[in-house]
N, C-alpha and C. Protein backbone atom coordinates (compact mmCIF):
# COMPACT_ATOMS: atom_id res chain seq x y z
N UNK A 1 53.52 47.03 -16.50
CA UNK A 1 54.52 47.00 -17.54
C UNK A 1 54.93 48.43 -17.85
N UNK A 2 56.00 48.64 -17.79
CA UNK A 2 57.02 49.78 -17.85
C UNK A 2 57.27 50.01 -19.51
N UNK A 3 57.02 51.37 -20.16
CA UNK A 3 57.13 51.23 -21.52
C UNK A 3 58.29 52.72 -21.36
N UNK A 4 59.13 52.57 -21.90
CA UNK A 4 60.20 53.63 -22.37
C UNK A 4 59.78 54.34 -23.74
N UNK A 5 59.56 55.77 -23.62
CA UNK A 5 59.14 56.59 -24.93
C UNK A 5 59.89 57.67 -25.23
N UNK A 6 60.69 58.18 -26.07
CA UNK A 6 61.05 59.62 -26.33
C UNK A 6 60.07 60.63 -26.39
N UNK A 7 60.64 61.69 -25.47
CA UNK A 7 59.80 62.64 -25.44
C UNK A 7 60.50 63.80 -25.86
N UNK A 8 59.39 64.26 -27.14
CA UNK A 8 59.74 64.90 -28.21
C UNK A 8 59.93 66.56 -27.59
N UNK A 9 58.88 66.82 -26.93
CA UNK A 9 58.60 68.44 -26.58
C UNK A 9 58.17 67.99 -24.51
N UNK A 10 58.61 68.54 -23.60
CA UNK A 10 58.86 68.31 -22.53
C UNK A 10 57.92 69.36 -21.81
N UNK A 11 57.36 70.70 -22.61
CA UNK A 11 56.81 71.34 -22.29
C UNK A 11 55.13 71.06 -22.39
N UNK A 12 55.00 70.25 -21.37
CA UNK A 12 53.55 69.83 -20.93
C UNK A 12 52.50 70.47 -19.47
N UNK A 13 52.04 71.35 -19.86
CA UNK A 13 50.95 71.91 -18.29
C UNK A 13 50.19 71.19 -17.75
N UNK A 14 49.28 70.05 -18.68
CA UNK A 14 48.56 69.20 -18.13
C UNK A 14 48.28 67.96 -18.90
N UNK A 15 47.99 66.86 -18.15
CA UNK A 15 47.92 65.75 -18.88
C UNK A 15 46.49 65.02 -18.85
N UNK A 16 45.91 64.20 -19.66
CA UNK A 16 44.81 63.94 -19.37
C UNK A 16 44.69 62.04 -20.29
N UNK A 17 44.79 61.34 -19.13
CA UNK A 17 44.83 59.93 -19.74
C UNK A 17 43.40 59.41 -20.01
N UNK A 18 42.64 59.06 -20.84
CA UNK A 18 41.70 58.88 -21.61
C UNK A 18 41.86 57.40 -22.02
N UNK A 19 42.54 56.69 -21.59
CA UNK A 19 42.82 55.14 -22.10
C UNK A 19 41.19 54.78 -21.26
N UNK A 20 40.95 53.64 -22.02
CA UNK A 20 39.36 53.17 -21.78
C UNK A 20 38.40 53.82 -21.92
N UNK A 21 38.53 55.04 -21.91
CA UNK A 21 36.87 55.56 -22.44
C UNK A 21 36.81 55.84 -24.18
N UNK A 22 35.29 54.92 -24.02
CA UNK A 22 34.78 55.19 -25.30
C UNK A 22 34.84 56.57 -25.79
N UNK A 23 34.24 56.72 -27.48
CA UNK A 23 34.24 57.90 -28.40
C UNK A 23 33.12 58.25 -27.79
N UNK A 24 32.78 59.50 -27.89
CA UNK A 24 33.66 60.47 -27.92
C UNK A 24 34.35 61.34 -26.63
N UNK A 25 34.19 60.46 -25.69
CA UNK A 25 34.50 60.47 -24.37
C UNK A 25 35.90 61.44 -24.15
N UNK A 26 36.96 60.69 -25.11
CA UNK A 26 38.49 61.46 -25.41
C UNK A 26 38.11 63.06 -25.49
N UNK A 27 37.47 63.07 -26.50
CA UNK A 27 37.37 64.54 -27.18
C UNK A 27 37.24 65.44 -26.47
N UNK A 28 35.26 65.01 -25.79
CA UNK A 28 34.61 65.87 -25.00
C UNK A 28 35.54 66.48 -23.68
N UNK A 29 36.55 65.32 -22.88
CA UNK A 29 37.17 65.36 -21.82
C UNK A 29 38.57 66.40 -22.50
N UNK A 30 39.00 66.15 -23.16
CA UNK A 30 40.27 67.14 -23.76
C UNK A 30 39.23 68.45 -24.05
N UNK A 31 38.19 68.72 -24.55
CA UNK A 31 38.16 70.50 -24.95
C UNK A 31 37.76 70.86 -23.35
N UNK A 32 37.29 70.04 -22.73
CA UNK A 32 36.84 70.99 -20.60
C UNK A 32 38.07 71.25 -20.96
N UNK A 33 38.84 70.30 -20.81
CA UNK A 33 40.58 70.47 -19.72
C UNK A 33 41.45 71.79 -21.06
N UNK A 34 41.16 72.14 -22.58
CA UNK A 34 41.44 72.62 -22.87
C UNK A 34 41.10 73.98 -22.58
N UNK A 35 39.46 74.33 -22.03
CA UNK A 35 39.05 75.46 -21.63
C UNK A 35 39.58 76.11 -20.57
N UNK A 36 40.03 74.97 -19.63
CA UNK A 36 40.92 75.35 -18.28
C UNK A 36 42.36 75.85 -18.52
N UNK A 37 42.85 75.89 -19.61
CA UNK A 37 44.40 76.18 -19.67
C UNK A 37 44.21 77.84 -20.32
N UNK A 38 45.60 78.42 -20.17
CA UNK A 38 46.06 79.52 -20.66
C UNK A 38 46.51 79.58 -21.80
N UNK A 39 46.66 80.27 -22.54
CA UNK A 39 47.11 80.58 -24.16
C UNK A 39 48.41 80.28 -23.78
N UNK A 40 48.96 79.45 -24.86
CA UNK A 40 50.15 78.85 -24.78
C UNK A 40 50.40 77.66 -23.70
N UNK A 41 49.76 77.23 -22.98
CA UNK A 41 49.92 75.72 -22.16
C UNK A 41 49.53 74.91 -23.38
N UNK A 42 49.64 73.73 -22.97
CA UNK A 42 49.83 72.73 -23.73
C UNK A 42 49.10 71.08 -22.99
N UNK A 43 48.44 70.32 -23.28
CA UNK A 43 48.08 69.14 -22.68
C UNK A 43 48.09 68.22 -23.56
N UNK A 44 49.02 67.17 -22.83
CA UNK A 44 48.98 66.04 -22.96
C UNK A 44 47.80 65.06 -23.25
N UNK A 45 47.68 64.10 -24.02
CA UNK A 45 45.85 63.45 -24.34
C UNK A 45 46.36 62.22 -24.44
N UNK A 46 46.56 60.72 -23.51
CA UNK A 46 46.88 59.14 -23.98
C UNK A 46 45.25 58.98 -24.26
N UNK A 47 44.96 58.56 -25.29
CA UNK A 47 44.23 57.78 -25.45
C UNK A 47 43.54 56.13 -26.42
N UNK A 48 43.33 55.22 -26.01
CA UNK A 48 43.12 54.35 -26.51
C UNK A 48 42.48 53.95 -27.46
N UNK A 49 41.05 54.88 -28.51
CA UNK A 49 40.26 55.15 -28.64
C UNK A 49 40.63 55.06 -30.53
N UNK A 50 40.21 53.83 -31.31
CA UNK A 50 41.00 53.60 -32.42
C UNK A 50 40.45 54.51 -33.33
N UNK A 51 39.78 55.84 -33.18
CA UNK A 51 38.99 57.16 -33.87
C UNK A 51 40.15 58.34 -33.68
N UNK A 52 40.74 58.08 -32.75
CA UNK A 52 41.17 59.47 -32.30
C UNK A 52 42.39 60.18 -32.94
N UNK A 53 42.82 59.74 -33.59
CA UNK A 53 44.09 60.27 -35.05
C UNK A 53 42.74 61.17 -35.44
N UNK A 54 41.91 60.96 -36.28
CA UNK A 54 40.86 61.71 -36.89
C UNK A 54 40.14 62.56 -36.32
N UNK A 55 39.56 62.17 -34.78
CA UNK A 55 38.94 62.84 -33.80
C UNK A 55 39.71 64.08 -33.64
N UNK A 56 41.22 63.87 -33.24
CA UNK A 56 41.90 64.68 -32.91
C UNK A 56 42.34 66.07 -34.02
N UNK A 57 42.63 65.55 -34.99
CA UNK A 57 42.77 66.22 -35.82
C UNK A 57 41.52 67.22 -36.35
N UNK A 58 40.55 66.23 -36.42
CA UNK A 58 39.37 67.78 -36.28
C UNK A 58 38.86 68.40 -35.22
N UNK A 59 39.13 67.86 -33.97
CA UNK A 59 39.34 68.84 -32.86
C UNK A 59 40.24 70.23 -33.33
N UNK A 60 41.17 70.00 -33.36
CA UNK A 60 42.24 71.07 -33.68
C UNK A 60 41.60 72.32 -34.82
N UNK A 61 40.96 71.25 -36.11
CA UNK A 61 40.61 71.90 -36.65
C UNK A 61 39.67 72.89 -36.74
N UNK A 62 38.40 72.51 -35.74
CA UNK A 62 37.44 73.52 -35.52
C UNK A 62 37.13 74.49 -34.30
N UNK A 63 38.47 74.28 -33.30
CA UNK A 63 38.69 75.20 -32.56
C UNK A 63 40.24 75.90 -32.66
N UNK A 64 40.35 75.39 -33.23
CA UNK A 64 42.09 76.40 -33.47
C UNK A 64 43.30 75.85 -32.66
N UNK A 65 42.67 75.40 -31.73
CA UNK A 65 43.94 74.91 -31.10
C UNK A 65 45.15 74.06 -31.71
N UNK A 66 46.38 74.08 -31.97
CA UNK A 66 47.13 73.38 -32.82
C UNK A 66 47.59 72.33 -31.82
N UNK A 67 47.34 70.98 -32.96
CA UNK A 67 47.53 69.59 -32.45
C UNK A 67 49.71 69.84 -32.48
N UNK A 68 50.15 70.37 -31.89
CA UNK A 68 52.02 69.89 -31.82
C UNK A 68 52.20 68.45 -31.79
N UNK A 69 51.59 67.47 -31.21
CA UNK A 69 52.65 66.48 -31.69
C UNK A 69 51.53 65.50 -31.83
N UNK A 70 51.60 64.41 -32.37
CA UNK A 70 50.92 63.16 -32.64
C UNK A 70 52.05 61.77 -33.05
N UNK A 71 51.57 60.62 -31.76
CA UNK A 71 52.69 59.45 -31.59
C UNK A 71 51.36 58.14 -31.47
N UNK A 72 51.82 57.36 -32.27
CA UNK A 72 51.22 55.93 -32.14
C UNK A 72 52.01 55.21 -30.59
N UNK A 73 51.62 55.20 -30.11
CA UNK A 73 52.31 54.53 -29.03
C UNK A 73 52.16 52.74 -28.99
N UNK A 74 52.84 51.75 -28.44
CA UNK A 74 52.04 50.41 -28.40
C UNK A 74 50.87 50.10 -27.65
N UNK A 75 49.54 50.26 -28.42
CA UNK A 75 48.44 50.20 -27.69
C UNK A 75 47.59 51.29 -27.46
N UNK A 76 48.28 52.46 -27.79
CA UNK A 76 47.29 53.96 -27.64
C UNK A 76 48.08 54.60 -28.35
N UNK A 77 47.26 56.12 -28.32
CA UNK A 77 47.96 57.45 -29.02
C UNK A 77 48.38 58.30 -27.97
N UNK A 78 49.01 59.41 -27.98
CA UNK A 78 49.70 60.75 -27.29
C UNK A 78 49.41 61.37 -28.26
N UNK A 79 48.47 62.35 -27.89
CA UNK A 79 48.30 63.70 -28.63
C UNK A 79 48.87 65.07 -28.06
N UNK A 80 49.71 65.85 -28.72
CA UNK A 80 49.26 66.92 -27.46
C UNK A 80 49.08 68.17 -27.90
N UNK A 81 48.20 69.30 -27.48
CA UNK A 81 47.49 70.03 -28.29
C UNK A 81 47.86 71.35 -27.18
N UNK A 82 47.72 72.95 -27.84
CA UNK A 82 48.12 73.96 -27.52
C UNK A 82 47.17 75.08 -27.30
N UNK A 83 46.51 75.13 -26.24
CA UNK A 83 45.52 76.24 -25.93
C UNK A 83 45.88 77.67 -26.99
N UNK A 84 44.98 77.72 -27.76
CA UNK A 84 45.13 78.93 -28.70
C UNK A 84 45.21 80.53 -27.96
């Protein structure tokens, strides 16, 4: 099934789909893939994970990295967050 989404900010380096894995599975897998990027890239995060509005948001918060966008999607979230 084909889902059509607006995409808000287009400037994405890497993406990392996280649909099906348990907590804190999302998190742990977004800060590796965040350690791998350059200051100023940006990654993409789908995940399914009905914690991760909160997860995410204190991710951001205790490493600095700023969460740019946050979307309820049907069935998951899109986070996407900005290597500090």
């Amino acid at each position: 099934m084909s889902e059509v989404r607006a995409v808000i900010d287009d400037h994405i380096d890497a993406r990392l789909d996280a649909r099906g894995l348990p907590c804190p599975e999302p998190v742990v897998r977004t800060r590796k893939m965040l350690d791998k990027l350059q200051p100023g890239q940006r990654l993409e995060v789908l995940t399914d994970d009905p914690a991760a509005p909160l997860d995410f948001a204190a991710l951001s918060y205790r490493t600095g990295h700023p969460l740019r966008e946050t979307q309820a999607e049907t069935g998951y979230f899109r986070f996407v967050l900005e290597h500090k």
